[in-house]
Protein backbone atom coordinates (compact mmCIF):
# COMPACT_ATOMS: atom_id res chain seq x y z
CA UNK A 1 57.75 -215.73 115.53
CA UNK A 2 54.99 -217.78 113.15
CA UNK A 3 53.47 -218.90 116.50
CA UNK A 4 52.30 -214.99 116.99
CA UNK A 5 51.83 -214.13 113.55
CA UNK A 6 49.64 -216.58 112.23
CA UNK A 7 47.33 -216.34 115.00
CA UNK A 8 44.40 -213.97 113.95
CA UNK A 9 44.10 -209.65 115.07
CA UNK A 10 41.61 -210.85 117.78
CA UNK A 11 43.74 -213.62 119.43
CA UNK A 12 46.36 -211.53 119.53
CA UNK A 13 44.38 -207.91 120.85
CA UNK A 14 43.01 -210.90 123.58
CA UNK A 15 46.05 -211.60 124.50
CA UNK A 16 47.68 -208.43 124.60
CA UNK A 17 44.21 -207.42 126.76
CA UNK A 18 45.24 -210.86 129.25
CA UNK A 19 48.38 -210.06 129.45
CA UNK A 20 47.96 -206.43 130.92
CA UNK A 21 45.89 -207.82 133.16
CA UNK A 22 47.78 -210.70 134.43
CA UNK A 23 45.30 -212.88 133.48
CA UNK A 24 46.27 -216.29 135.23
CA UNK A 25 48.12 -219.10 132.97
CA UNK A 26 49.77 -222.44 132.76
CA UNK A 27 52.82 -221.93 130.75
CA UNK A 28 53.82 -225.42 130.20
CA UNK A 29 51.21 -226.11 128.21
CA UNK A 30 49.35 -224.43 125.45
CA UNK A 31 50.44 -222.15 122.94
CA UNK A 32 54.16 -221.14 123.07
CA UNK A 33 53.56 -217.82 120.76
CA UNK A 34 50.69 -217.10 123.59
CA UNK A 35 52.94 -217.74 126.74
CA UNK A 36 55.49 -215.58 125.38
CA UNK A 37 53.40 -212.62 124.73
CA UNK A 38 51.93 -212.55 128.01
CA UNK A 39 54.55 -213.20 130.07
CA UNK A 40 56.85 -210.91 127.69
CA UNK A 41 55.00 -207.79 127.27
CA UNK A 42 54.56 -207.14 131.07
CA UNK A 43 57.94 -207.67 131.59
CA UNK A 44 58.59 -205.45 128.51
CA UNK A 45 56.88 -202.75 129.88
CA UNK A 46 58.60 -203.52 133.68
CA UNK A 47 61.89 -203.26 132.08
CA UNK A 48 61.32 -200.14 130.31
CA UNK A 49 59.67 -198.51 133.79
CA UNK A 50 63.38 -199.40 135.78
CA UNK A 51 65.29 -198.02 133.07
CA UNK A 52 62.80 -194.51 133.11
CA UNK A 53 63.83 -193.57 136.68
CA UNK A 54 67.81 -192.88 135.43
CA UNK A 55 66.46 -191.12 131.67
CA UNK A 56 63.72 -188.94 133.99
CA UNK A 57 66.72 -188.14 136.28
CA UNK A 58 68.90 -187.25 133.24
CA UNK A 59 66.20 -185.23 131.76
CA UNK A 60 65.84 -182.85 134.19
CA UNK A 61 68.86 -183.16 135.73
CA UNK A 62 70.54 -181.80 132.16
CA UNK A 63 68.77 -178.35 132.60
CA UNK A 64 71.44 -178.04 135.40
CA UNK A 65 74.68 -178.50 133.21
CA UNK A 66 77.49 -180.94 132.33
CA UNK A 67 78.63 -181.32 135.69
CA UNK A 68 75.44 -182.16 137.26
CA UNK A 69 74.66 -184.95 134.31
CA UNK A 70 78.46 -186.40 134.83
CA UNK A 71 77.85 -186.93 138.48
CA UNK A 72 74.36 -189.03 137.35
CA UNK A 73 76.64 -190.75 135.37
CA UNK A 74 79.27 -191.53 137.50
CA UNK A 75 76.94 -192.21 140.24
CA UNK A 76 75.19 -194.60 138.27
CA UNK A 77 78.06 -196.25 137.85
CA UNK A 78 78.68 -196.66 140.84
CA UNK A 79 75.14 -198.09 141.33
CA UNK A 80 75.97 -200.93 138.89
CA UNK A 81 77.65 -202.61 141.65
CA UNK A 82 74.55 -202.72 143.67
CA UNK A 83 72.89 -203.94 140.55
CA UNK A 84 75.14 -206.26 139.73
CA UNK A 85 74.87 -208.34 143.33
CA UNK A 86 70.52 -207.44 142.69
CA UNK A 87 70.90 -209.16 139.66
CA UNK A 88 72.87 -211.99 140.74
CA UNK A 89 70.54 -212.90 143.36
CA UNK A 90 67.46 -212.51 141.22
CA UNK A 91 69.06 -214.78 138.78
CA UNK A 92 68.78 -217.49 141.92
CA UNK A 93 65.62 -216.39 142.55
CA UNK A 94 63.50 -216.43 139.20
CA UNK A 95 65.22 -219.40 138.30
CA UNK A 96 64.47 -221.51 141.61
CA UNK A 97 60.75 -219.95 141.64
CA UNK A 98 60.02 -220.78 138.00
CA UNK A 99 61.50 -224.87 138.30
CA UNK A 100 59.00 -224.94 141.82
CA UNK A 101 56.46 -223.62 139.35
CA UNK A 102 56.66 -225.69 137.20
CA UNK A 103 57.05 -228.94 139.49
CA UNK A 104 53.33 -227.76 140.84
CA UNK A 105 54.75 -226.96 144.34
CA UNK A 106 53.63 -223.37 145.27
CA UNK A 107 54.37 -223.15 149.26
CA UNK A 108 58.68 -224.49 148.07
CA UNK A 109 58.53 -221.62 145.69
CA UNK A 110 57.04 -219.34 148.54
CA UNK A 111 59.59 -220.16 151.15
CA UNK A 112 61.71 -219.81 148.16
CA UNK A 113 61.03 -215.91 147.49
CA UNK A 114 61.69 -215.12 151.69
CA UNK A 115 64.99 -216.40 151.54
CA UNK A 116 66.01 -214.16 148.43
CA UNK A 117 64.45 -211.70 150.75
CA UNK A 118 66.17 -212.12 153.56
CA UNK A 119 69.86 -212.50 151.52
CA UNK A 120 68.77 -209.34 149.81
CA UNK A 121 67.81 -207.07 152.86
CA UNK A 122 70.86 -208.06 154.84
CA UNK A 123 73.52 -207.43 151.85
CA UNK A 124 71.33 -204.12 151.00
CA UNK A 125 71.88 -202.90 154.34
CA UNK A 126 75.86 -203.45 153.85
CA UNK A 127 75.77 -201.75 150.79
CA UNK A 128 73.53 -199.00 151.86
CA UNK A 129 76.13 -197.86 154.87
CA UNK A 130 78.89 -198.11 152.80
CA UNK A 131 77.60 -195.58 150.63
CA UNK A 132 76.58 -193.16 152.16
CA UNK A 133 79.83 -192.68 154.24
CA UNK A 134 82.05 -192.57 151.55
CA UNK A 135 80.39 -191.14 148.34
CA UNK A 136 83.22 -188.46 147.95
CA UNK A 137 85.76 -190.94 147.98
CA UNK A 138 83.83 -193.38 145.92
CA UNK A 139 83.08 -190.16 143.43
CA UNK A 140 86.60 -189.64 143.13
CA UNK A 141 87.59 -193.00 142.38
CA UNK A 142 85.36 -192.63 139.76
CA UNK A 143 87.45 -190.08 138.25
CA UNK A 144 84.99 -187.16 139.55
CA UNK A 145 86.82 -183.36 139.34
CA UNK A 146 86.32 -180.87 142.06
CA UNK A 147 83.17 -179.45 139.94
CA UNK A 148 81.59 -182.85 140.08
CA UNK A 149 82.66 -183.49 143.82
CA UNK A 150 81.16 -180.02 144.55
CA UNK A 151 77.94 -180.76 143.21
CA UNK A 152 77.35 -184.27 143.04
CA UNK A 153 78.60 -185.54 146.61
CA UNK A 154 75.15 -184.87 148.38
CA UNK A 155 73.30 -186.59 145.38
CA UNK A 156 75.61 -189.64 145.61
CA UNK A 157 74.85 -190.07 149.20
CA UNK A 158 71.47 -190.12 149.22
CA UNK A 159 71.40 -192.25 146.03
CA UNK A 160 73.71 -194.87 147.25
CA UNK A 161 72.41 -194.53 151.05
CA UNK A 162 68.72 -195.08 149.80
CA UNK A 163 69.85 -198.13 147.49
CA UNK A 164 68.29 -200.64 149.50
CA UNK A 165 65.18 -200.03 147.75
CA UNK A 166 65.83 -200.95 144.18
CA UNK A 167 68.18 -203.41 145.24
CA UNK A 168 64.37 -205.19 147.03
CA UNK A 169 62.72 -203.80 144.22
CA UNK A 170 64.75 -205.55 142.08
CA UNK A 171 64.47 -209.33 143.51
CA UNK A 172 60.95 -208.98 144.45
CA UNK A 173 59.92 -208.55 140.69
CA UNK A 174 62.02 -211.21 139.66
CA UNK A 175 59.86 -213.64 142.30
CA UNK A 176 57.04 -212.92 140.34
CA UNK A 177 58.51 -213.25 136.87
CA UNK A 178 59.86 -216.85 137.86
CA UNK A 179 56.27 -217.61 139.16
CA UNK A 180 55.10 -216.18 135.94
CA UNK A 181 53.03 -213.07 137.62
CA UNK A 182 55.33 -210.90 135.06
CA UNK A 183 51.98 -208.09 135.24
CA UNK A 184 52.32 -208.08 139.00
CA UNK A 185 56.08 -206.48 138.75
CA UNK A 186 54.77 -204.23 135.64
CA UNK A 187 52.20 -202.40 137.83
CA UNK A 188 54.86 -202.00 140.87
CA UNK A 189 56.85 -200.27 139.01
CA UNK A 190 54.73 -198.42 136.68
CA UNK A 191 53.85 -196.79 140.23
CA UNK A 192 57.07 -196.08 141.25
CA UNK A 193 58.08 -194.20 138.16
CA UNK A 194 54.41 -192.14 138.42
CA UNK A 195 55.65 -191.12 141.96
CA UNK A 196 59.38 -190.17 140.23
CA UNK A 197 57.96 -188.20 137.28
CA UNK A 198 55.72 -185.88 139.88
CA UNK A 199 58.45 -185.52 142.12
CA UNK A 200 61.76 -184.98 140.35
CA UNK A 201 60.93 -181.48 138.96
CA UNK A 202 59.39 -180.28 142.26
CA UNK A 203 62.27 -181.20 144.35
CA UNK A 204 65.20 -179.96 141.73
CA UNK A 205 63.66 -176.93 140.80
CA UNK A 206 60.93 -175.90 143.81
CA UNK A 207 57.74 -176.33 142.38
CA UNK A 208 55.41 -174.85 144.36
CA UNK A 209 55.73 -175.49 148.09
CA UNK A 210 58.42 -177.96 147.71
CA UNK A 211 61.82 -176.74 148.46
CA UNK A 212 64.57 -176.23 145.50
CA UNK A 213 67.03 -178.99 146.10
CA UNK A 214 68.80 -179.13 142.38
CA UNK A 215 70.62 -182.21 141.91
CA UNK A 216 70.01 -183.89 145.34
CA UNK A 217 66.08 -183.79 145.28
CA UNK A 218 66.77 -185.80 142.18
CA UNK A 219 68.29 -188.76 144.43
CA UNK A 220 65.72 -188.19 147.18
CA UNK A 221 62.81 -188.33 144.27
CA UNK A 222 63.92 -191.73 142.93
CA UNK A 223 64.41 -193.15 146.14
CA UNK A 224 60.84 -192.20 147.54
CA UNK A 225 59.59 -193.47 144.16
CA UNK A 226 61.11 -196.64 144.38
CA UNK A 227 60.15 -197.12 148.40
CA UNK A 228 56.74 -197.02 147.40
CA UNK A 229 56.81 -199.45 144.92
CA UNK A 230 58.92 -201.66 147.07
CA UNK A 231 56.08 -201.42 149.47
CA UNK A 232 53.30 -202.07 147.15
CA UNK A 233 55.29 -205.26 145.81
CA UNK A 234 55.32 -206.95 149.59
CA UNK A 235 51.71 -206.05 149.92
CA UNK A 236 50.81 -207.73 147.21
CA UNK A 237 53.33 -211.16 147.60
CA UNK A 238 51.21 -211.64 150.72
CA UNK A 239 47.96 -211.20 149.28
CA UNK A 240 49.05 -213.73 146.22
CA UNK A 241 49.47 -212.71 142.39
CA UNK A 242 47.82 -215.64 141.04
CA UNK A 243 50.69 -217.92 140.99
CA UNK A 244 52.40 -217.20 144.47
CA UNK A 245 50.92 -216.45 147.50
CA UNK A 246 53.75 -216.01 150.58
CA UNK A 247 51.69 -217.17 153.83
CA UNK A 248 52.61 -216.80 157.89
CA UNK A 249 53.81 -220.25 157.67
CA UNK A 250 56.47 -219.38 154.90
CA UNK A 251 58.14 -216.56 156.85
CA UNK A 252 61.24 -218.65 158.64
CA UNK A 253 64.56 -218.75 157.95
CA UNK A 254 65.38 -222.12 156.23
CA UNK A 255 69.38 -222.41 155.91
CA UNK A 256 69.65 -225.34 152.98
CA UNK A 257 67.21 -223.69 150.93
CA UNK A 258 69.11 -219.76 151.23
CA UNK A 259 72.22 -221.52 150.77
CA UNK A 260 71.17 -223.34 148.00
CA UNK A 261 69.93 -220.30 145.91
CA UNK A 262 73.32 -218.43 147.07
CA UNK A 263 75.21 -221.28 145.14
CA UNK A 264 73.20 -220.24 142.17
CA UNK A 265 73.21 -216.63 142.42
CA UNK A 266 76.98 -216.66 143.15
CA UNK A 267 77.18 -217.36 139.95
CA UNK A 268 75.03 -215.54 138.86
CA UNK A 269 76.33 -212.43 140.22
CA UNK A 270 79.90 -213.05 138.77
CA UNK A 271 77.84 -213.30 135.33
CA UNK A 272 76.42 -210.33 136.08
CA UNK A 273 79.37 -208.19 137.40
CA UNK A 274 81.69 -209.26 134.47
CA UNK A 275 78.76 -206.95 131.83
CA UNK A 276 78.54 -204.73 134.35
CA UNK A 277 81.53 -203.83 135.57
CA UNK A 278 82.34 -203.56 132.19
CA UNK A 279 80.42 -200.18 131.49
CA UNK A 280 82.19 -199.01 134.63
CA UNK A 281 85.72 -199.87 133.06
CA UNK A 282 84.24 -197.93 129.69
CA UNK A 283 83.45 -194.82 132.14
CA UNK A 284 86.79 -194.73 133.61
CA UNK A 285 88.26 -194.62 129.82
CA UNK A 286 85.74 -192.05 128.70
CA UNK A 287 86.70 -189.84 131.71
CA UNK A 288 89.73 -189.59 130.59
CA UNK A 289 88.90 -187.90 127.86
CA UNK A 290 86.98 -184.80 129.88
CA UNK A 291 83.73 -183.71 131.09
CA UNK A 292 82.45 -182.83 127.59
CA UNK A 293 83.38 -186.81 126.04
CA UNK A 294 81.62 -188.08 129.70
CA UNK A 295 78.57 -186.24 129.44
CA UNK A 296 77.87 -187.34 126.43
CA UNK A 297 78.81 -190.80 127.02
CA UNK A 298 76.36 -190.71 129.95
CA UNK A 299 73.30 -189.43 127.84
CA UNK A 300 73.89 -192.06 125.15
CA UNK A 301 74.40 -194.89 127.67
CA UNK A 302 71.41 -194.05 128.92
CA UNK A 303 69.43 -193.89 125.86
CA UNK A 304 70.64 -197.32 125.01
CA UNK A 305 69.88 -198.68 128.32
CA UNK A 306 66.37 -197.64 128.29
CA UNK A 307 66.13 -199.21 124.67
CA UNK A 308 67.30 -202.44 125.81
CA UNK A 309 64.93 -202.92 128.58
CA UNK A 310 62.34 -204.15 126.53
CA UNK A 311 64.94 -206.87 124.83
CA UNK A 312 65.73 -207.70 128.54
CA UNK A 313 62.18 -207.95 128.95
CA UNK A 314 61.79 -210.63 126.18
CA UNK A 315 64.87 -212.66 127.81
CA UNK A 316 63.47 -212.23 131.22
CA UNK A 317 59.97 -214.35 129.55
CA UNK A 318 62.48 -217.01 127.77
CA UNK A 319 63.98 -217.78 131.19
CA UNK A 320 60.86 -218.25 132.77
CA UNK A 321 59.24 -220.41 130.11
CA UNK A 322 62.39 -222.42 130.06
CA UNK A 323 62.16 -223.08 134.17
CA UNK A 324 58.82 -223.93 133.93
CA UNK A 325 59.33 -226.12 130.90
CA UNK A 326 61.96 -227.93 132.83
CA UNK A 327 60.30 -228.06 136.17
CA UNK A 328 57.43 -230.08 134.19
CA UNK A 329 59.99 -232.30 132.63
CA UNK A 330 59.18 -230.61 128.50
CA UNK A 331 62.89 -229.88 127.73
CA UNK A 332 61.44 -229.73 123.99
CA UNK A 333 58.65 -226.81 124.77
CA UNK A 334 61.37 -225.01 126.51
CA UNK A 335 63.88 -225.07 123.29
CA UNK A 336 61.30 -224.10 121.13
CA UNK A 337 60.00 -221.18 123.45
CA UNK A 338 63.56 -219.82 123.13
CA UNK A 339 63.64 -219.70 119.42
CA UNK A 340 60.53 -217.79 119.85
CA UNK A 341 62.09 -215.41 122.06
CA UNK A 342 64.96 -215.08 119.86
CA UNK A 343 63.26 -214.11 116.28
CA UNK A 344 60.87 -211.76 118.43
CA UNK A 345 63.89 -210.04 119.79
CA UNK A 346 66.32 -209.95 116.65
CA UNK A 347 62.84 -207.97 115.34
CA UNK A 348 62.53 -205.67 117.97
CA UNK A 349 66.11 -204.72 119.14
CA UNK A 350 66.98 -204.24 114.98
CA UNK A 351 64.20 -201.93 114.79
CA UNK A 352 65.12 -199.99 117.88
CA UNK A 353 68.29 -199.78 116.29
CA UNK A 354 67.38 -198.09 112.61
CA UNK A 355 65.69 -195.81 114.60
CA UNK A 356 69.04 -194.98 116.54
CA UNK A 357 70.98 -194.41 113.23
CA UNK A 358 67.93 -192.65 111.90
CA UNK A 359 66.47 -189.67 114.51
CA UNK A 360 70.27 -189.65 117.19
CA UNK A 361 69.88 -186.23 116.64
CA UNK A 362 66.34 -185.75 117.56
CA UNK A 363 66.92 -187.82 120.89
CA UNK A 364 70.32 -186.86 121.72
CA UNK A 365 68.36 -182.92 121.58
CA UNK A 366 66.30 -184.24 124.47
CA UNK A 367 68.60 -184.00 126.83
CA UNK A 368 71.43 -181.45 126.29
CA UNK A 369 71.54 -177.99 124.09
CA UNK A 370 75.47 -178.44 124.16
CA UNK A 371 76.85 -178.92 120.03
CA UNK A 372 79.66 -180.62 121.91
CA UNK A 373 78.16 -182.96 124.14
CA UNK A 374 75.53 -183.75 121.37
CA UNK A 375 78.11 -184.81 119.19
CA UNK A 376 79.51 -187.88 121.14
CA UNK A 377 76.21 -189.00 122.42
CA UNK A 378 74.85 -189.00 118.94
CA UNK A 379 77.67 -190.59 117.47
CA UNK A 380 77.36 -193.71 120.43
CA UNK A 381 73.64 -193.87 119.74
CA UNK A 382 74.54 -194.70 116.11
CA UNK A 383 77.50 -196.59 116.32
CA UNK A 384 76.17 -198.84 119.28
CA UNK A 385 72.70 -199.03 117.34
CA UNK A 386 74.62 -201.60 115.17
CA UNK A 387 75.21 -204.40 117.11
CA UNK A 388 71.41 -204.32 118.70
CA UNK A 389 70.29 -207.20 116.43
CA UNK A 390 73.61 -209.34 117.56
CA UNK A 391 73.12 -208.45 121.65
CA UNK A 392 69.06 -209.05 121.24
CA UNK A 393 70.05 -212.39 120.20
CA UNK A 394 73.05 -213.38 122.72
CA UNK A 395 71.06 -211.81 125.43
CA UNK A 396 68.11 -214.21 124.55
CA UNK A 397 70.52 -217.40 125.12
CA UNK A 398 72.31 -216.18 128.28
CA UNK A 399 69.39 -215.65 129.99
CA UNK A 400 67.93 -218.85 129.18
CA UNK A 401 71.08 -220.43 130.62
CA UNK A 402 69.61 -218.39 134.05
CA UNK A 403 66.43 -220.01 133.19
CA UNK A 404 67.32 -223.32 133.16
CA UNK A 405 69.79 -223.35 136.37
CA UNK A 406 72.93 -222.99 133.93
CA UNK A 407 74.59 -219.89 135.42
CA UNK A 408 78.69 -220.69 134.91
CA UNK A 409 77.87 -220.78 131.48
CA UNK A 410 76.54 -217.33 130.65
CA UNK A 411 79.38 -216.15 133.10
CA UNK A 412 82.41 -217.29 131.07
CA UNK A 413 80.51 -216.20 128.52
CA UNK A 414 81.13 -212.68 129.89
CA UNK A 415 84.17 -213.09 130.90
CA UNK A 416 85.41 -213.48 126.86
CA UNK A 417 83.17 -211.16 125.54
CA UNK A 418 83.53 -208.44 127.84
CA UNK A 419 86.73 -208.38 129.21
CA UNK A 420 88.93 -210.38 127.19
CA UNK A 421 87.47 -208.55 123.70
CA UNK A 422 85.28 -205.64 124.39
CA UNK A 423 87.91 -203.75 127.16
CA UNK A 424 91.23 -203.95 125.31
CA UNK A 425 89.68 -202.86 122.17
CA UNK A 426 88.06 -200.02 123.54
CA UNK A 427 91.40 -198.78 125.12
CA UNK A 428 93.48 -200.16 122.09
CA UNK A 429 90.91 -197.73 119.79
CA UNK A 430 90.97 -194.81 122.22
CA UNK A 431 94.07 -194.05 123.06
CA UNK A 432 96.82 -195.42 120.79
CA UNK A 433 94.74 -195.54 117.66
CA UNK A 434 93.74 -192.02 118.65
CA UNK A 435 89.60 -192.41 118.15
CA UNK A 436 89.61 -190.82 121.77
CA UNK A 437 85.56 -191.70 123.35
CA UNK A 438 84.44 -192.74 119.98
CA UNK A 439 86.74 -196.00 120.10
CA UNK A 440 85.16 -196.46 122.79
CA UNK A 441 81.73 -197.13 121.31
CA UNK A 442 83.18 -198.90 118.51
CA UNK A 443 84.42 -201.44 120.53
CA UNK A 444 81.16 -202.51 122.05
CA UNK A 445 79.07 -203.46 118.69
CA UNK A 446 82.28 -206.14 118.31
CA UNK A 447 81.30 -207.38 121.58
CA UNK A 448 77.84 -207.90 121.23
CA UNK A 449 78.96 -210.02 117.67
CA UNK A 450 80.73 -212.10 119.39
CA UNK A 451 78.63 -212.70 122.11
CA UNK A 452 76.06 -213.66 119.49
CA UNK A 453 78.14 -216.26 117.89
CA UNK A 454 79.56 -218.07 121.20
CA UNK A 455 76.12 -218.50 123.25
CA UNK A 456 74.41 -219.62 120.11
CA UNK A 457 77.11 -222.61 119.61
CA UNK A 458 76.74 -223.48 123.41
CA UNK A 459 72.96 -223.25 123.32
CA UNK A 460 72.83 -225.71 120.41
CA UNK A 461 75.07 -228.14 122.39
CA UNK A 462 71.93 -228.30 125.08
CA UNK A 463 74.01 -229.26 128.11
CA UNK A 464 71.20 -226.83 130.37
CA UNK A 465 68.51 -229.22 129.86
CA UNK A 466 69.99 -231.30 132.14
CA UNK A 467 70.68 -229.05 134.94
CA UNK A 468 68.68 -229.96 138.33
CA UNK A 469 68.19 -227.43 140.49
């Protein structure tokens, strides 16, 4: 962090100013404390906008009971696997863009972007069908009761039928984070969530001439929301962000080049499913323990998630300088921009976390009135607080691995951290040792320690500065 903080209140306001703006930039050269703030506090702010659309659903959604915020969370859930495959590709994608950046060669990283369009709109449409048709059973796999099923079913089909959009949303951002137009995806989805906000109370409660729809005009909210922005995003990729501009001649199907980026996003997409699945495997536990411990679970989860966005944010802007950095052949500029990431995040995610163990209560308040409920979501707010310092950091490295081409690495990563530590102690602490949901929570500060410790050794080693992509 010295880069940022020795530079004087006016650089920094300047930059702060360019960045908001999208002010145009050549991140392989220059100031490395300047790149990252304005490629990172765009994508801070993106981050922060995706993970608003579930806390605005929970918000309302809470004035309609335990059941109704369960089925968000289960649903959401069940959304993770859509994520997880969004991610995966966008891994692929911001990774590919970023080394064509780099390299100079705008039109390869244009054809680039259509391909991850064209993967993503076929597999969204897969994934769209699927569910809508079989929510219920999806719901109940889940570990949904009847009051859930009764409630939630319509929600869960429109949510999962309408997923197509953030699954677009989600790849067409990371296009222009790899290209380094980070502002471009801020704006798209600062839009989206305007559209969101206005909507979700109308349609769940029948504001004005809008129809009461309770927990499904929730779904149908979110998914106009993010259809807009989706829109406004492929407006704007073919008028050019500053870095990318996607012309008539780009629009073809070019088989080498999509199966090229599938390679990488395979990958990527394991990575991504091994952290993700993993919160589903923590829902199925918490379930267990009844609507109450899931509630709560759900409102904390989401707290967390929304706090994290920004830290994703700075990773996202460590991958991209690190793409760049290798597409124009500086393997040095793009260690030291990770080290930059790294003490900015540490900073950051800590904070976010004394905050957590500090006002739980005054959050947790937010969204339920319930002592009960309260009590485990506070409790995972605090106890998950914790580890923030230890995931800010491994988060940093993994993603750099993206950056640089390097996706097995951040997957087996995963693999220990989440599944062969994280898993088995949650269910080793919550059922046998008796800490019911709470060992639950416990379990995932332990993971994000020793995620910390194992991508720091393997990003010392520096194998990813040799990956060609």
């Amino acid at each position: 962090m010295p880069e940022i903080a020795n530079r004087d209140g006016a650089g920094i306001w300047r930059d702060v100013r360019d960045a908001l703006r999208g002010t145009s930039h050549d991140y392989t050269s220059g100031t490395i404390g300047r790149a990252i703030l304005l490629l990172a506090l765009p994508m801070v702010i993106e981050m922060s906008m995706e993970s608003i659309f579930a806390v605005v659903d929970v918000f309302f959604v809470s004035r309609l009971g335990a059941a109704a915020v369960a089925t968000v969370g289960l649903t959401e859930s069940l959304m993770i696997v859509i994520y997880t495959i969004a991610f995966g590709l966008s891994i692929g994608a911001s990774a590919t863009v970023a080394r064509r950046i780099g390299e100079k060669d705008g039109d390869s990283a244009a054809r680039a972007a259509v391909q991850v369009l064209l993967l993503g709109l076929g597999l969204s449409t897969v994934l769209c069908v699927v569910g809508a048709i079989w929510a219920p059973e999806l719901l109940t796999l889940m570990g949904a009761d009847n009051t859930v099923l009764s409630q939630g079913t319509m929600y869960a089909r429109v949510t999962l039928g309408g997923s197509a959009t953030a699954f677009l949303l989600f790849l067409v951002n990371a296009v222009f984070r790899g290209a380094g137009d980070a502002a471009v995806a801020m704006r798209v989805l600062i839009l989206g969530n305007g559209i969101n906000i206005v909507l979700d109370p109308m349609l769940i409660f029948g504001v004005g001439p809008f129809p009461e729809l309770g927990l499904t005009g929730a779904a149908i909210a979110t998914t106009i929301g993010r259809g807009i922005g989706l829109a406004y995003a492929l407006v704007l990729l073919t008028r050019g962000t500053g870095h990318l501009a996607v012309r008539r001649q780009h629009l073809a199907i070019e088989p080498s080049t999509m199966w090229s980026i599938a390679q990488l996003s395979g990958w990527g997409t394991v990575q991504v499913a091994l952290s993700s699945m993993s919160w589903i495997a923590l829902v199925r536990i918490v379930s267990s323990f009844g609507s109450t411990a899931l509630a709560g679970y759900t409102i904390s989860i989401r707290i967390i998630l929304f706090a994290l966005m920004p830290a994703f944010g700075i990773g996202a802007a460590a991958a991209t300088m690190v793409g760049q950095s290798l597409g124009a052949k500086l393997p040095d500029r793009a260690e030291r921009s990770v080290w930059t990431a790294v003490k900015i995040n540490v900073v950051l995610l800590g904070s976010v976390g004394v905050v957590f163990l500090v006002f739980a209560p005054v959050l947790v308040s937010l969204f339920t009135s319930s002592p009960d409920v309260a009590r485990v979501a506070v409790f995972g707010l605090r106890v998950i607080g914790l580890g923030f310092p230890a995931y800010a950091l491994g988060m940093v490295f993994e993603q750099s691995f993206n950056g640089a081409g390097d996706t097995r690495t951040p997957t087996w990563i995963n693999f220990f951290c989440f599944w062969i530590v994280q898993i088995p102690l949650a269910w080793l602490l919550s059922s046998p040792l008796g800490f019911d949901e709470g060992g639950v929570f416990i379990a995932v500060p332990v993971a994000y320690a020793v995620l910390a410790i194992v991508s720091a050794v393997l990003f010392k080693r520096g194998a990813w500065k040799t990956k060609s992509l």
